[in-house]
PDB file of N, CA and C in Angstrom:
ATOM      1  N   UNK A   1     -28.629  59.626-115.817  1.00  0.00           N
ATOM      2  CA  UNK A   1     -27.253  60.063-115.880  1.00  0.00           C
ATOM      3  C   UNK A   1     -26.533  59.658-114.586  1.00  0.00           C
ATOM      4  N   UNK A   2     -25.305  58.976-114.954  1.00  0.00           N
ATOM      5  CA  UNK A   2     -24.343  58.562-113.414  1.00  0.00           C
ATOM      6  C   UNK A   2     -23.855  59.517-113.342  1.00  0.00           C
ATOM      7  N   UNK A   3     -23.304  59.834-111.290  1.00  0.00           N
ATOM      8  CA  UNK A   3     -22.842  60.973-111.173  1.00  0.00           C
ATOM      9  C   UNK A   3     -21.466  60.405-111.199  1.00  0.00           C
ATOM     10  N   UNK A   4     -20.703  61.204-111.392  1.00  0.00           N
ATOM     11  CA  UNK A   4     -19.039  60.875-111.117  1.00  0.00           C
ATOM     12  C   UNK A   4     -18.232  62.019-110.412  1.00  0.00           C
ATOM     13  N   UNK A   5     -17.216  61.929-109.984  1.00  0.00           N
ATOM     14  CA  UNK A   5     -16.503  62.713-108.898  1.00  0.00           C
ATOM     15  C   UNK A   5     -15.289  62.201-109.800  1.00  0.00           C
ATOM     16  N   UNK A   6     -14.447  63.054-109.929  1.00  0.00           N
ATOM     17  CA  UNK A   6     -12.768  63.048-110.412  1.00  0.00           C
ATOM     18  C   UNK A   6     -12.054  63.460-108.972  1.00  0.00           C
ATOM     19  N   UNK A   7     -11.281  62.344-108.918  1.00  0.00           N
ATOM     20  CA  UNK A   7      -9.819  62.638-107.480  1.00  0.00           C
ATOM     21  C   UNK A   7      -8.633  62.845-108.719  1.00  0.00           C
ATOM     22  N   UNK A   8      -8.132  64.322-108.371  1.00  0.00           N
ATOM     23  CA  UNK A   8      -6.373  63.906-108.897  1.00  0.00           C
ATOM     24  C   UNK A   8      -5.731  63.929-107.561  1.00  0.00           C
ATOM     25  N   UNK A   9      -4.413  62.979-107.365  1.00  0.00           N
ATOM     26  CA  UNK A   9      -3.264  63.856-107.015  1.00  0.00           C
ATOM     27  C   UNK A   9      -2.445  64.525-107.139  1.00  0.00           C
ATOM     28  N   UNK A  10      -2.279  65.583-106.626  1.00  0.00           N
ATOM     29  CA  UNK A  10      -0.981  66.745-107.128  1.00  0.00           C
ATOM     30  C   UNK A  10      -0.315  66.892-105.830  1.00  0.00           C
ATOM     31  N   UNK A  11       0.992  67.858-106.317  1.00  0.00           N
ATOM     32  CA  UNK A  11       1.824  68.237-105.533  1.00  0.00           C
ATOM     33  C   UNK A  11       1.938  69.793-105.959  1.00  0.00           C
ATOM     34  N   UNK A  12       1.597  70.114-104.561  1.00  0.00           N
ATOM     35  CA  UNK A  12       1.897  71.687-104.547  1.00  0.00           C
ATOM     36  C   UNK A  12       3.380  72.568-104.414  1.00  0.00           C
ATOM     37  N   UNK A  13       3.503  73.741-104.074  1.00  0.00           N
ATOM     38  CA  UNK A  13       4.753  74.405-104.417  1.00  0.00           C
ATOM     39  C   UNK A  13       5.492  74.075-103.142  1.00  0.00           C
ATOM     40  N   UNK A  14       5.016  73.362-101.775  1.00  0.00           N
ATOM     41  CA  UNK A  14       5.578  72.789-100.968  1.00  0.00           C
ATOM     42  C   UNK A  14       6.159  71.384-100.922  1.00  0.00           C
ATOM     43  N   UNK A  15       6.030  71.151-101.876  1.00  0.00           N
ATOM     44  CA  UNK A  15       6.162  69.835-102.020  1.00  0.00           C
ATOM     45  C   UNK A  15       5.009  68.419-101.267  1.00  0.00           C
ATOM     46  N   UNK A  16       4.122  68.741-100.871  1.00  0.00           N
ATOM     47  CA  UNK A  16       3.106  68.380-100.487  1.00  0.00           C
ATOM     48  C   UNK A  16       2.008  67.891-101.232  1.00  0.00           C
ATOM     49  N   UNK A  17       1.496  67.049-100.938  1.00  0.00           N
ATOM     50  CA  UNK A  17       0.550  66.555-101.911  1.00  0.00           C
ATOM     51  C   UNK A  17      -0.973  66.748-101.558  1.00  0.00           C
ATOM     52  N   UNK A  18      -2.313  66.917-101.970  1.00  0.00           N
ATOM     53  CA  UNK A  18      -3.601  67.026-101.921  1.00  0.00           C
ATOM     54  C   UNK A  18      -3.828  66.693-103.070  1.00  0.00           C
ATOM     55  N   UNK A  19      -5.581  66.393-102.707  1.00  0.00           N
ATOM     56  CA  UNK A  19      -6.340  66.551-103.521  1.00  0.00           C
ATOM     57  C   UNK A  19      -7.062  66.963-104.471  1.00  0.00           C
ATOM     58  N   UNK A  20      -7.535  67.041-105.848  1.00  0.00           N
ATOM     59  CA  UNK A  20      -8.196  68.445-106.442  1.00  0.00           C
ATOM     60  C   UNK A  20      -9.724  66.937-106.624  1.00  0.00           C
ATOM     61  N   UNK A  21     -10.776  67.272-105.944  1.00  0.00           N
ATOM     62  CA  UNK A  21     -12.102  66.968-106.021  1.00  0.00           C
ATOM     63  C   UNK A  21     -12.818  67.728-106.771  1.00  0.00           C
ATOM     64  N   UNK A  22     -13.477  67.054-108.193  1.00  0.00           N
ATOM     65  CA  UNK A  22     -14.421  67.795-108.912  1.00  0.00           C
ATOM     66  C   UNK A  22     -15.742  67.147-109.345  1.00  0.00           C
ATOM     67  N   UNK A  23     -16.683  67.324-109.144  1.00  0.00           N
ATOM     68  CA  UNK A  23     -17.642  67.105-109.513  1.00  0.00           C
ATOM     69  C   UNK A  23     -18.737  67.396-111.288  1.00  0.00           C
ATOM     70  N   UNK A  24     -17.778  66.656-112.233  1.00  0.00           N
ATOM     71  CA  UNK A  24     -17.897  66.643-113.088  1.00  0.00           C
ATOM     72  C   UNK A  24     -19.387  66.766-113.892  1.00  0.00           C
ATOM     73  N   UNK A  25     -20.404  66.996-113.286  1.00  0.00           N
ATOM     74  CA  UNK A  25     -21.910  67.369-113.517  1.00  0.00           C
ATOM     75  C   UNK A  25     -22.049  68.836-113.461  1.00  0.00           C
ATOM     76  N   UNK A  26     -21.781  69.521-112.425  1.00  0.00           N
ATOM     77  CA  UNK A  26     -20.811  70.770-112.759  1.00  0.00           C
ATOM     78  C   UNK A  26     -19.885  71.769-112.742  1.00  0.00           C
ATOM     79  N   UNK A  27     -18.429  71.327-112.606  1.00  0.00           N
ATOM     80  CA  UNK A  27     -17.078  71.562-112.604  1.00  0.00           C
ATOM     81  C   UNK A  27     -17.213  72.256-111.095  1.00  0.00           C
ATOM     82  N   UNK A  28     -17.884  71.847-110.218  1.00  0.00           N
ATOM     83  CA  UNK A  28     -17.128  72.560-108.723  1.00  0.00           C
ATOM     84  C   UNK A  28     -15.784  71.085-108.463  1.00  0.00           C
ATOM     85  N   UNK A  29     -15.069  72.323-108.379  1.00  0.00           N
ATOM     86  CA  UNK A  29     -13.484  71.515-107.287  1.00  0.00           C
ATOM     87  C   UNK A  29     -13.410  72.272-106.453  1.00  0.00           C
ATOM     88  N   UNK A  30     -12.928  71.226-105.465  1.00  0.00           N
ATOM     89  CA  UNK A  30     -12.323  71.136-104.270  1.00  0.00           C
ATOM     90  C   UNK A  30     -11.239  70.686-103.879  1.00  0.00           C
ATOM     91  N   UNK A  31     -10.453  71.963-103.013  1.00  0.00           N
ATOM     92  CA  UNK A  31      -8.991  71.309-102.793  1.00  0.00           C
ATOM     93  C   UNK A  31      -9.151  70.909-101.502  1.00  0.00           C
ATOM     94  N   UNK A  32      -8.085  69.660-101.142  1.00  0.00           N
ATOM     95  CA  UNK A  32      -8.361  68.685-100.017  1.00  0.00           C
ATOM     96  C   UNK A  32      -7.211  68.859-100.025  1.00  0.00           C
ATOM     97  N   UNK A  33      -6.449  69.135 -98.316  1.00  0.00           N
ATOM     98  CA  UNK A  33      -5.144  69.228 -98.209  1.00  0.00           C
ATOM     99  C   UNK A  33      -4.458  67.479 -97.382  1.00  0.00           C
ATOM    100  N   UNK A  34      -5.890  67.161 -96.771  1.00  0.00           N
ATOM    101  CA  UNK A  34      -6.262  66.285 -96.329  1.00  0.00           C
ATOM    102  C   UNK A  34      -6.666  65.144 -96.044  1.00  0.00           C
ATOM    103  N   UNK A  35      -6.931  63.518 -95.895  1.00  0.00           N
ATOM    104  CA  UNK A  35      -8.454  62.886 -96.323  1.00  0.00           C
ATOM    105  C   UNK A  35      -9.369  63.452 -95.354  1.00  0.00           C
ATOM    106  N   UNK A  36      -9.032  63.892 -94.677  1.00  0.00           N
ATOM    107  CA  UNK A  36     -10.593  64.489 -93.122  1.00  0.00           C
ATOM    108  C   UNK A  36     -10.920  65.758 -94.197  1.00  0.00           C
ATOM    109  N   UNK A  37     -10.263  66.720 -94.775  1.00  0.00           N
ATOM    110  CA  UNK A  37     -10.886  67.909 -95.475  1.00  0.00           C
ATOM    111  C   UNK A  37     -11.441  66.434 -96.853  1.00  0.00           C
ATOM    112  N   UNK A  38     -10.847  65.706 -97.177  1.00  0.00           N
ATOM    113  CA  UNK A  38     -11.532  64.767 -98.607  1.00  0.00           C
ATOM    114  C   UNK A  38     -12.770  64.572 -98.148  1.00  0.00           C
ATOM    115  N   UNK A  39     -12.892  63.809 -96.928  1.00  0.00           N
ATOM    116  CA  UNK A  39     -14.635  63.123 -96.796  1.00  0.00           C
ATOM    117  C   UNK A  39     -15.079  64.389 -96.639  1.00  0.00           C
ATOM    118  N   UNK A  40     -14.875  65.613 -95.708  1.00  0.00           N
ATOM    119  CA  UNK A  40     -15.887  66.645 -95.376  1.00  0.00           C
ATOM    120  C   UNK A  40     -16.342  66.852 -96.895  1.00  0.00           C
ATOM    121  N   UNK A  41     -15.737  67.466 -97.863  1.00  0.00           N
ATOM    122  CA  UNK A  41     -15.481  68.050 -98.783  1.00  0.00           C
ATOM    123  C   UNK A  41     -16.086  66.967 -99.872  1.00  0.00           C
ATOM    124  N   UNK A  42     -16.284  66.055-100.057  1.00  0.00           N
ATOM    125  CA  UNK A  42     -16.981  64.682-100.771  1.00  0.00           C
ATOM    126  C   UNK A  42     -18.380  64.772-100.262  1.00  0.00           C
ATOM    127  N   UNK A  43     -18.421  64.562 -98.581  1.00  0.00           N
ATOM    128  CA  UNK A  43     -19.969  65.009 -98.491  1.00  0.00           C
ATOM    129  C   UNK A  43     -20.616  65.713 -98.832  1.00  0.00           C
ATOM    130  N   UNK A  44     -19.893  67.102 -99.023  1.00  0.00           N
ATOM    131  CA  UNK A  44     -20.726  68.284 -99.305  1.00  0.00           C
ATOM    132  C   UNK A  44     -20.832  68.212-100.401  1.00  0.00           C
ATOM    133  N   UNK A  45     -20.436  68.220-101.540  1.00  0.00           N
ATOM    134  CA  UNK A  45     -20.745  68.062-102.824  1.00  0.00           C
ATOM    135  C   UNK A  45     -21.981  66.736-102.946  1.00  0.00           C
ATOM    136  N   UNK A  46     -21.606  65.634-102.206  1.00  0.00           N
ATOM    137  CA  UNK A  46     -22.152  64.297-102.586  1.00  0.00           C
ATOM    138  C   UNK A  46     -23.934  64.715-101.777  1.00  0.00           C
ATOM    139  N   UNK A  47     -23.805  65.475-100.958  1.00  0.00           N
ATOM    140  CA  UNK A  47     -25.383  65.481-100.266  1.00  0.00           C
ATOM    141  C   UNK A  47     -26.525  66.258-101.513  1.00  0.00           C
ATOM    142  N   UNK A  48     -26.051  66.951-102.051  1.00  0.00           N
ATOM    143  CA  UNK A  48     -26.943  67.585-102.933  1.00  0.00           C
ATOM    144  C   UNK A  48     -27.766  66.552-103.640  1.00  0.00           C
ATOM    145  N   UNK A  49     -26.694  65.409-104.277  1.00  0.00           N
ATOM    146  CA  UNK A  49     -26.995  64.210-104.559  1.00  0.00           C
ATOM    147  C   UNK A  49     -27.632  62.750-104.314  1.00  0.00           C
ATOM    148  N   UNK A  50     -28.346  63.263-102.709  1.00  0.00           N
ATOM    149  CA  UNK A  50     -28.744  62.211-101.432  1.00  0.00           C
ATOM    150  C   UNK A  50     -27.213  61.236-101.094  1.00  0.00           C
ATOM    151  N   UNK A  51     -26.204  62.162-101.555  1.00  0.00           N
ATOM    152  CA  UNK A  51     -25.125  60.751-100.979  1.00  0.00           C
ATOM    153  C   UNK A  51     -24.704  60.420-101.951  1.00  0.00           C
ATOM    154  N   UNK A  52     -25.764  59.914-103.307  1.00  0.00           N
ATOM    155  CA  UNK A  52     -25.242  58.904-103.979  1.00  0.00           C
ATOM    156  C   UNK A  52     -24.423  59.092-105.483  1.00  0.00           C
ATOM    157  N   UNK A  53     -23.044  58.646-104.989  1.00  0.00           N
ATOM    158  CA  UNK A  53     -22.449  59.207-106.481  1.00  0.00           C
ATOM    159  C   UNK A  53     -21.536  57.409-106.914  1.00  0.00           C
ATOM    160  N   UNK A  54     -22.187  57.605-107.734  1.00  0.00           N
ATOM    161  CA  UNK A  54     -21.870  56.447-109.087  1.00  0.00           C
ATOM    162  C   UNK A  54     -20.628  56.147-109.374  1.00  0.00           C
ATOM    163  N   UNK A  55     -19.183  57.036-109.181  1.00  0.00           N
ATOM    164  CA  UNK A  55     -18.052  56.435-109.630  1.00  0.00           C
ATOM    165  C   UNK A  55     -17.166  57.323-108.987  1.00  0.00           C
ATOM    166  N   UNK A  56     -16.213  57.261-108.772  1.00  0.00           N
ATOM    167  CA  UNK A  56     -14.871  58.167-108.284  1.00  0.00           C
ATOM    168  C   UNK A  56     -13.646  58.027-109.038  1.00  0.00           C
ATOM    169  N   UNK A  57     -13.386  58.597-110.153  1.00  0.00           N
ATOM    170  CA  UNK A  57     -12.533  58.227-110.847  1.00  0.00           C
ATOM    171  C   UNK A  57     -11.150  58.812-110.421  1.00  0.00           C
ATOM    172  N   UNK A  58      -9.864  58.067-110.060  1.00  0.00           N
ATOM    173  CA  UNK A  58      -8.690  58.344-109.241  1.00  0.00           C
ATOM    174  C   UNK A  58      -8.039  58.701-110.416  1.00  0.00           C
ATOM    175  N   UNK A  59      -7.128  59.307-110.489  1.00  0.00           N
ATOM    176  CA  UNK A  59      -5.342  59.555-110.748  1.00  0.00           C
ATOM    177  C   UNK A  59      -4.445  60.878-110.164  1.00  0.00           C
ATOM    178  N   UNK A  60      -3.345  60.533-111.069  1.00  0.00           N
ATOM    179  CA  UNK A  60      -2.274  61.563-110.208  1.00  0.00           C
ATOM    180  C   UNK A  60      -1.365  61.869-111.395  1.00  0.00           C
ATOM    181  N   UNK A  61      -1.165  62.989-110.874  1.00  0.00           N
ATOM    182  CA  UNK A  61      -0.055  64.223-111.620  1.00  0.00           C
ATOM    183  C   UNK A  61       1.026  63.059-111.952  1.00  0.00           C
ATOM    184  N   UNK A  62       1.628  63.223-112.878  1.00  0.00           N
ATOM    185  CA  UNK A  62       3.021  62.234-113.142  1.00  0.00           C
ATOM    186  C   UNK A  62       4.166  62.626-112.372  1.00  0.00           C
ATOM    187  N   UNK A  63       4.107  63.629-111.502  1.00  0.00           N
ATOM    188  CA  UNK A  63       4.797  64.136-109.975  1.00  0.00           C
ATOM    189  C   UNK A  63       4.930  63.691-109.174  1.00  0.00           C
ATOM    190  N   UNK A  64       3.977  63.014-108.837  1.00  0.00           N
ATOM    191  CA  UNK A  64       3.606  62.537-107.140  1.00  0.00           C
ATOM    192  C   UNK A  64       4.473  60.971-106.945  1.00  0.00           C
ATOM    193  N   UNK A  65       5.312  61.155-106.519  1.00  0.00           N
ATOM    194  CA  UNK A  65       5.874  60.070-105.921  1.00  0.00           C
ATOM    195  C   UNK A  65       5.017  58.932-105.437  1.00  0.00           C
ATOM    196  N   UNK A  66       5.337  57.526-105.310  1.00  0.00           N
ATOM    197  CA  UNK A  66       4.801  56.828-105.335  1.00  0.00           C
ATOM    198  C   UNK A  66       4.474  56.476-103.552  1.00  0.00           C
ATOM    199  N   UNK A  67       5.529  57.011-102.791  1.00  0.00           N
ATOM    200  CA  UNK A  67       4.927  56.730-101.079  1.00  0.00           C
ATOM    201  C   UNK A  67       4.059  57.688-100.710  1.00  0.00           C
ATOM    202  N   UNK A  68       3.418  58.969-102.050  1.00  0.00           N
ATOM    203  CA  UNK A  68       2.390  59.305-101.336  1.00  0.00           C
ATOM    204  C   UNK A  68       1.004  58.932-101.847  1.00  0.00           C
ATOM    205  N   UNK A  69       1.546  58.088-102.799  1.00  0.00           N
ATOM    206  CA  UNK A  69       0.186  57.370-103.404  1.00  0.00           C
ATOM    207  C   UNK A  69      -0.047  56.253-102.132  1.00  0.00           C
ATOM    208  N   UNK A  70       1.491  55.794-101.590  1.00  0.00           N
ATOM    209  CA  UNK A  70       0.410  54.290-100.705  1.00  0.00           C
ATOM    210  C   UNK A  70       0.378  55.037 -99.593  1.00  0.00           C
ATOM    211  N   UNK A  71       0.970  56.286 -99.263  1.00  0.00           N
ATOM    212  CA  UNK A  71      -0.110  57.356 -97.856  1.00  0.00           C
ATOM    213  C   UNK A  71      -1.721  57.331 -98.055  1.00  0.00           C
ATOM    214  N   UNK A  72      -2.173  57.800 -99.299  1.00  0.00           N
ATOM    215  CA  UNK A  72      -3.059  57.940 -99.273  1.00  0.00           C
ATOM    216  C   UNK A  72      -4.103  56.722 -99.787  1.00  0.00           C
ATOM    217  N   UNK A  73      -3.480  56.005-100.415  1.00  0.00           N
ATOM    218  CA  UNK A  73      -4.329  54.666 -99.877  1.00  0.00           C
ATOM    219  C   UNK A  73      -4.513  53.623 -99.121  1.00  0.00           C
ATOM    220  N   UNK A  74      -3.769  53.827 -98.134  1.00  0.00           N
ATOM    221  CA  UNK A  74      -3.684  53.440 -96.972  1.00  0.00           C
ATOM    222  C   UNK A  74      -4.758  54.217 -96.210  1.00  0.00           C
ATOM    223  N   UNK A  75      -4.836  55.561 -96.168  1.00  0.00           N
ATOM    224  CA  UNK A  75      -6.173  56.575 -95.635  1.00  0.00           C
ATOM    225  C   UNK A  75      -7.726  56.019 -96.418  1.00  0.00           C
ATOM    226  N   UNK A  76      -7.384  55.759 -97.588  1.00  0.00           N
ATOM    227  CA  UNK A  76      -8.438  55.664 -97.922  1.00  0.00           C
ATOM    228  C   UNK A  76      -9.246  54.262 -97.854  1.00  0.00           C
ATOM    229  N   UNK A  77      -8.462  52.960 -97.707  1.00  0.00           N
ATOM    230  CA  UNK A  77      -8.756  51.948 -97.218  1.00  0.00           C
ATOM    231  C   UNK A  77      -9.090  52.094 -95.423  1.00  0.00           C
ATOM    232  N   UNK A  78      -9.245  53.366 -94.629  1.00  0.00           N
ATOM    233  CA  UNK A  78      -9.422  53.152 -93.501  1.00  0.00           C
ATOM    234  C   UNK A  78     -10.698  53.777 -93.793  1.00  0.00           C
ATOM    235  N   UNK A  79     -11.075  55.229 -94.589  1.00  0.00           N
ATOM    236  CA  UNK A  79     -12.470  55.505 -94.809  1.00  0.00           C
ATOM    237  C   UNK A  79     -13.230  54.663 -95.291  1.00  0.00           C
ATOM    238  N   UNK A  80     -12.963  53.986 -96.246  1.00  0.00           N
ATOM    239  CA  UNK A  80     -13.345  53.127 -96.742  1.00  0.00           C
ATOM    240  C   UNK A  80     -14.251  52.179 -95.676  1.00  0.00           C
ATOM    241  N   UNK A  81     -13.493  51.632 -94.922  1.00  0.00           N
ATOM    242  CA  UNK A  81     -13.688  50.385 -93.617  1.00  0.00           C
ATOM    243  C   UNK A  81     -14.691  51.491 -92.758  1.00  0.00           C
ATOM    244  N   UNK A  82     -14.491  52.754 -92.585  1.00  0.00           N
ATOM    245  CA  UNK A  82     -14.772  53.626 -91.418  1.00  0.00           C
ATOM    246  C   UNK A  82     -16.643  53.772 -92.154  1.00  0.00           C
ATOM    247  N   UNK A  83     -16.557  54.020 -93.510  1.00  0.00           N
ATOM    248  CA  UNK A  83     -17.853  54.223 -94.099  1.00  0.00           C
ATOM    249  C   UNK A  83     -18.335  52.928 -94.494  1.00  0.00           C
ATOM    250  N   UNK A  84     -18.141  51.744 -94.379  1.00  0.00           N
ATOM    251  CA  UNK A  84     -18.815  50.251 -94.631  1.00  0.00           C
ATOM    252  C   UNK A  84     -19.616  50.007 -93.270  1.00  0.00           C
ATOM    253  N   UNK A  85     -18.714  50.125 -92.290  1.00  0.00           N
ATOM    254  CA  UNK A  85     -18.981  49.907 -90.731  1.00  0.00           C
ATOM    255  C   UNK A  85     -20.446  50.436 -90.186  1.00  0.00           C
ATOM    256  N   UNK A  86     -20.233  52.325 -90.747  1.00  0.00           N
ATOM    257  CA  UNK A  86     -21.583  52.971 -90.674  1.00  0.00           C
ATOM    258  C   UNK A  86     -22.708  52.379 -91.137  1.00  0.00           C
ATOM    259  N   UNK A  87     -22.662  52.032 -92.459  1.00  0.00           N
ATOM    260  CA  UNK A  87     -23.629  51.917 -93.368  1.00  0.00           C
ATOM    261  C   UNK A  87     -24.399  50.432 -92.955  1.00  0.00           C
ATOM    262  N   UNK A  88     -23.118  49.215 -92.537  1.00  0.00           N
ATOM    263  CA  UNK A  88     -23.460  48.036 -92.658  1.00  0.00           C
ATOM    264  C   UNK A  88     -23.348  47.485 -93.942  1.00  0.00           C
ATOM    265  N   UNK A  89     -22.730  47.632 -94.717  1.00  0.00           N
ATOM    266  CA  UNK A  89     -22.679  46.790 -95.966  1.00  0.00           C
ATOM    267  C   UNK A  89     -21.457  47.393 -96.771  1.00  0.00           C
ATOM    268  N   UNK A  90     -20.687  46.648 -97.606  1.00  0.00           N
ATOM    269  CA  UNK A  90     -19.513  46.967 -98.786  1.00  0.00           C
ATOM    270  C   UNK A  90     -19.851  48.531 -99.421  1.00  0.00           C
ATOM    271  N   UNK A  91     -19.144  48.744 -99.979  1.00  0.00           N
ATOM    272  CA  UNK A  91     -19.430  50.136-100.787  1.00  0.00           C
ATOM    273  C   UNK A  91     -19.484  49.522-101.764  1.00  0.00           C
ATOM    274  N   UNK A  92     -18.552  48.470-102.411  1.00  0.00           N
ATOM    275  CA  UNK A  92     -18.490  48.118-103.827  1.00  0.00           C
ATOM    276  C   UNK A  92     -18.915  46.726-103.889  1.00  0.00           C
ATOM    277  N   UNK A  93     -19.735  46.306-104.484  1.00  0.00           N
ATOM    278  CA  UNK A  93     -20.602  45.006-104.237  1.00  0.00           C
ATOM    279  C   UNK A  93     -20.217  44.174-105.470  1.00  0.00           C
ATOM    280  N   UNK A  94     -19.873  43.158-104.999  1.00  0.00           N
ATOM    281  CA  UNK A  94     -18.964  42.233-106.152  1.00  0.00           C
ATOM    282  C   UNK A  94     -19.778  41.858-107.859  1.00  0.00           C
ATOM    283  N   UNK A  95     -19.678  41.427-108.644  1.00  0.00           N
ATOM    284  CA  UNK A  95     -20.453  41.159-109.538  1.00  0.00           C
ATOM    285  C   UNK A  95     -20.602  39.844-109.682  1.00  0.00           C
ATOM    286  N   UNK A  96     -22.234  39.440-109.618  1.00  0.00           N
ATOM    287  CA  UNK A  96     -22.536  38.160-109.987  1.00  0.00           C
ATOM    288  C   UNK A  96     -22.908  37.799-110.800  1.00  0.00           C
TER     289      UNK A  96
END
């Protein structure tokens, strides 16, 4: 069985946007106000798992404006780079 992780984005009653992280194996979510609360909050779920989770499936509330979609992928292309660097190798390995 692959593990998978669901990211939405939403916007809260501040007008602010986070994360809702769930771990679809068995429905724990996590709210991320953050990406530093996202990775903490990804690890902890993801260690039970040795780390390794199989897919991250993204979307967003039909709310969320679109400059906080490229906020946050802009963050996430730096974890991204920040967790390749650690590891030494791509996260997502091309298909041959």
């Amino acid at each position: 069985m692959s593990l998978v992780f669901t990211s939405v984005i939403k916007i809260d009653e501040n007008n602010e946007w986070f994360i809702e992280l769930t771990d679809t194996s068995d429905g724990r979510v996590e709210i991320c106000k953050n990406m530093e609360e996202y990775k903490e909050k990804f690890e902890k779920l993801s260690e039970e798992y040795g780390g390794n989770v199989d897919e991250v499936k993204w979307s967003q509330d039909d709310n969320v404006p679109p400059y906080y979609i490229d906020e946050i992928r802009q963050a996430m292309a730096e974890l991204q780079a920040e967790v390749e660097a650690k590891i030494g190798r791509p996260l997502m390995e091309e298909n041959k």
